[in-house]
Protein backbone atom coordinates (compact mmCIF):
# COMPACT_ATOMS: atom_id res chain seq x y z
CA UNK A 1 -72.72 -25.05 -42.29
CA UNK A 2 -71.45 -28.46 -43.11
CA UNK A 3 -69.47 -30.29 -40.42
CA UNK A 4 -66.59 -32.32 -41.61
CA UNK A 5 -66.43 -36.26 -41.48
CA UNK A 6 -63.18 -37.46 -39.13
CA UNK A 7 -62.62 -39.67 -41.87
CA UNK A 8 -61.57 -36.20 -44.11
CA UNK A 9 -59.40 -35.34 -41.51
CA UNK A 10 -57.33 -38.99 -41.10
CA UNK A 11 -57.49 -39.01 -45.15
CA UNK A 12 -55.44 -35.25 -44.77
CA UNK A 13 -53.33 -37.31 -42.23
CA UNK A 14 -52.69 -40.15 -44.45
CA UNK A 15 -51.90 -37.72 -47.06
CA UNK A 16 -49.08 -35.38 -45.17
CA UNK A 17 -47.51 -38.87 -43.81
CA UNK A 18 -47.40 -40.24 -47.34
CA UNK A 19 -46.09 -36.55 -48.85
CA UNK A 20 -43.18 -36.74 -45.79
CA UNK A 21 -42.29 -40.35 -46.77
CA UNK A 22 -41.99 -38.98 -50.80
CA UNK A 23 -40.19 -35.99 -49.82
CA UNK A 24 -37.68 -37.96 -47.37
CA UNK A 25 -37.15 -40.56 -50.21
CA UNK A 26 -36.66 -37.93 -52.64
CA UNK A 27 -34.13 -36.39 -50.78
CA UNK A 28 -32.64 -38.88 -50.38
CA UNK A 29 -32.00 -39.08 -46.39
CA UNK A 30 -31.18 -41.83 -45.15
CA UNK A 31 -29.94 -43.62 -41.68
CA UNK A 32 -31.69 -45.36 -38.54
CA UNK A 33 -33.48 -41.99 -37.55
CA UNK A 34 -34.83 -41.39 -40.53
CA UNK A 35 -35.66 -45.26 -41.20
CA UNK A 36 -37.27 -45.82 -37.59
CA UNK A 37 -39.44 -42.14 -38.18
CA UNK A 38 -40.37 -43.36 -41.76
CA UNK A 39 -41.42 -46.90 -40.09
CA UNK A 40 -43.02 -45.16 -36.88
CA UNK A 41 -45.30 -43.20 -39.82
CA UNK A 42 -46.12 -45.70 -41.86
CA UNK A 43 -47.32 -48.15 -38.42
CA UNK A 44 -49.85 -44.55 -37.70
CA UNK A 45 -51.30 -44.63 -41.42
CA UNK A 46 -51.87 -48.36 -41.23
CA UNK A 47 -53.54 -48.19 -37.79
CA UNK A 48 -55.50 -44.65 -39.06
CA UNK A 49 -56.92 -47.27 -42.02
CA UNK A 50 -57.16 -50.12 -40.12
CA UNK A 51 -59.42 -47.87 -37.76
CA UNK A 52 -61.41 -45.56 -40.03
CA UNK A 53 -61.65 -47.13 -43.45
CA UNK A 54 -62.01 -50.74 -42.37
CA UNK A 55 -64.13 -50.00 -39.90
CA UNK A 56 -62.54 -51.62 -36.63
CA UNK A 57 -62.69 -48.75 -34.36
CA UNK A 58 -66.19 -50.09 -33.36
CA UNK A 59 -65.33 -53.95 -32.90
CA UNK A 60 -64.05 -55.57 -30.29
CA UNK A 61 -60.17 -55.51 -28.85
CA UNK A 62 -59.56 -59.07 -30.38
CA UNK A 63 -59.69 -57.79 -34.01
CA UNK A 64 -58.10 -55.29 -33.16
CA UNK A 65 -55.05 -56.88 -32.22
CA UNK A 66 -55.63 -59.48 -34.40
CA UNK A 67 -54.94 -56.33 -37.12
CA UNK A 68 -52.26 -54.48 -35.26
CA UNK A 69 -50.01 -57.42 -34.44
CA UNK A 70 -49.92 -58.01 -38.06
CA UNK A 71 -48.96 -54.75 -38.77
CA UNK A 72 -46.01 -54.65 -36.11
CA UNK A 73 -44.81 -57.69 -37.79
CA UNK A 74 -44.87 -56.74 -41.30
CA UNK A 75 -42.99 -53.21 -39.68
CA UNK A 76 -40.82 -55.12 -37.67
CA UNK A 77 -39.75 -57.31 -40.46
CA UNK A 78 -38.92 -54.17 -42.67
CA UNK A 79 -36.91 -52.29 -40.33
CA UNK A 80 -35.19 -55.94 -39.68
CA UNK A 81 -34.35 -56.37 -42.84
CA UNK A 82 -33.09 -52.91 -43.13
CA UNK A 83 -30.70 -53.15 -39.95
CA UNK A 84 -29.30 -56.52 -41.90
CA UNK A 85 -28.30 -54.70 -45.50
CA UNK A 86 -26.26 -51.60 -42.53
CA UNK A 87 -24.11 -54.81 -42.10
């Protein structure tokens, strides 16, 4: 019996976050709850990459937040510059 890579299992991840983001978009749904769970799901995929497909669940805590305070910015400055166009 062949055991399954965790790396399958965070690509399955990545691919029910990404088909929740398409099917809130394509509904068209819209306001801060939706925005801030949309943002919340796309900070998990980047830190599931980050982590399994870049490798840096295995290096220190430096890179690490090195990586994930990027990532909070870049999300911070899309969910800023979404609360600016509710204005």
């Amino acid at each position: 019996m062949s055991q399954i890579r965790p790396c399958t299992y965070v690509w399955l991840i990545l691919i029910l976050l990404t088909f929740f983001a398409f099917v809130v978009g394509k509904l068209e749904l819209g306001g801060i709850t939706i925005i801030a769970t949309i943002l919340l799901s796309t900070l998990i995929k980047g830190q599931m990459v980050a982590d399994y497909f870049m490798g840096l669940h295995r290096v220190r805590w430096k890179w690490k937040i090195i990586m994930y305070s990027w990532l909070l910015l870049v999300i911070g400055l899309i969910g800023f510059a979404y609360s600016l166009g509710l204005k």
